[in-house]
Protein backbone atom coordinates (compact mmCIF):
# COMPACT_ATOMS: atom_id res chain seq x y z
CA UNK A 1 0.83 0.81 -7.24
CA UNK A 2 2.06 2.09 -10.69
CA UNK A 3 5.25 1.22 -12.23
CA UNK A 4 6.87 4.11 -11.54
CA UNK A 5 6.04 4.09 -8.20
CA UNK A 6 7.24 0.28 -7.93
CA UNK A 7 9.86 1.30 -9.38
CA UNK A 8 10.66 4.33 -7.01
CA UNK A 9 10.43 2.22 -3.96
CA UNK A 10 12.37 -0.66 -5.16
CA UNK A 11 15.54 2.05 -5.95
CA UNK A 12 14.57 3.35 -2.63
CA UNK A 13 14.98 -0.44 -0.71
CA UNK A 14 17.79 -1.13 -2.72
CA UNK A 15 19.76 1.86 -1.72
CA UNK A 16 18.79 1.62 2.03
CA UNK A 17 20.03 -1.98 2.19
CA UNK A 18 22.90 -1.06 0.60
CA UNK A 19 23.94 1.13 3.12
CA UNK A 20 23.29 -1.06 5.52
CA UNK A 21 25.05 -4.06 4.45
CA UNK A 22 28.20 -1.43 3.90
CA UNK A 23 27.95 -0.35 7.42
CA UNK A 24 27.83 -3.52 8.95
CA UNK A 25 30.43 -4.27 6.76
CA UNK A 26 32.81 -1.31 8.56
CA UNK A 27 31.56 -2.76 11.94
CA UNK A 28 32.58 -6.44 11.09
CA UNK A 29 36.21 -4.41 10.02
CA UNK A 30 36.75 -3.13 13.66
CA UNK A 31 36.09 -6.16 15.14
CA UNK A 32 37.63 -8.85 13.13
CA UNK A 33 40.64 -9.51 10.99
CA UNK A 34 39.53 -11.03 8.16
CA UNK A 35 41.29 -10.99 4.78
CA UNK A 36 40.28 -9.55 1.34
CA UNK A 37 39.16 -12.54 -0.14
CA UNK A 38 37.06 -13.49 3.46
CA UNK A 39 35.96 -10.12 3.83
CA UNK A 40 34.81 -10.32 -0.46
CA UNK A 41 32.87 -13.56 0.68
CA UNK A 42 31.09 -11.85 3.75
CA UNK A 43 30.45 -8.95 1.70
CA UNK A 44 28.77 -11.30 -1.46
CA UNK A 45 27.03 -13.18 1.22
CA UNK A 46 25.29 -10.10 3.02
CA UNK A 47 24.24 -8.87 -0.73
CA UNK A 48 22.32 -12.43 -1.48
CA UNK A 49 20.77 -12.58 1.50
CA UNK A 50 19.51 -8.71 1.15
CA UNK A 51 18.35 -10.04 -2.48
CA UNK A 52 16.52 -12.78 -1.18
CA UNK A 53 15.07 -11.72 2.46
CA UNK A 54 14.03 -7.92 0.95
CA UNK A 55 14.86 -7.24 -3.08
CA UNK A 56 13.00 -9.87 -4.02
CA UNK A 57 9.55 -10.40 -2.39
CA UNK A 58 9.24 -7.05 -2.63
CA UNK A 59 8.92 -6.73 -6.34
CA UNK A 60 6.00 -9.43 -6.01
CA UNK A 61 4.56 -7.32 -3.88
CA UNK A 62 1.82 -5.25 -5.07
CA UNK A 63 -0.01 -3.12 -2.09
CA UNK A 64 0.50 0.55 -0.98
CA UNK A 65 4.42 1.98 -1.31
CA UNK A 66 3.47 3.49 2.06
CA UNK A 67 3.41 0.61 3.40
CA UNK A 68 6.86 -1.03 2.89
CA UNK A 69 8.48 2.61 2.89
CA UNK A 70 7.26 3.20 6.93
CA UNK A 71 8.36 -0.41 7.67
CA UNK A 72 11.91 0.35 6.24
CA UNK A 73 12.15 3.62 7.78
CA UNK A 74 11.85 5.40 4.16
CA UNK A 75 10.44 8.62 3.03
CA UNK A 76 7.60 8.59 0.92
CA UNK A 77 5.59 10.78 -1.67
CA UNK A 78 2.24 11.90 -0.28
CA UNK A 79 0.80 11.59 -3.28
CA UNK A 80 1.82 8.38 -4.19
CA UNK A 81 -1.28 6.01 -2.66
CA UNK A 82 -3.11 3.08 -3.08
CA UNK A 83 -4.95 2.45 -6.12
């Protein structure tokens, strides 16, 4: 994979867990009452554990960008392959 391409799909990860960690943030909302500085420490929580289940492993990874981008649901460049 080149760096660019690493680089790409890392930007691409990171925005797609962001999302997600912001909608199950709105869900956790409707459902509970928790205060700002609870809700902060949910929020900080959800971002480590993205970091550390996803973020990180996958810039040790080195194999095809197709790869990670059909198991996260992500579009990818056609002509970005495997070396």
């Amino acid at each position: 994979m080149t760096s660019a391409g690493r680089q790409g799909l890392f930007a691409a990860v990171q925005r797609h867990t962001s999302l997600l960690v912001a909608e199950e943030l709105r869900r956790l909302d409707r459902r509970t009452s928790l205060t700002p500085t609870e809700r902060a420490e949910v929020a900080t929580v959800l971002r480590r554990l993205t970091a550390r289940l996803v973020l990180t492993p996958l810039t040790a990874w080195s194999g095809d960008p197709r790869v990670a981008a059909d198991l996260l649901g992500l579009p990818h460049r056609s002509s970005e392959g495997a070396a």
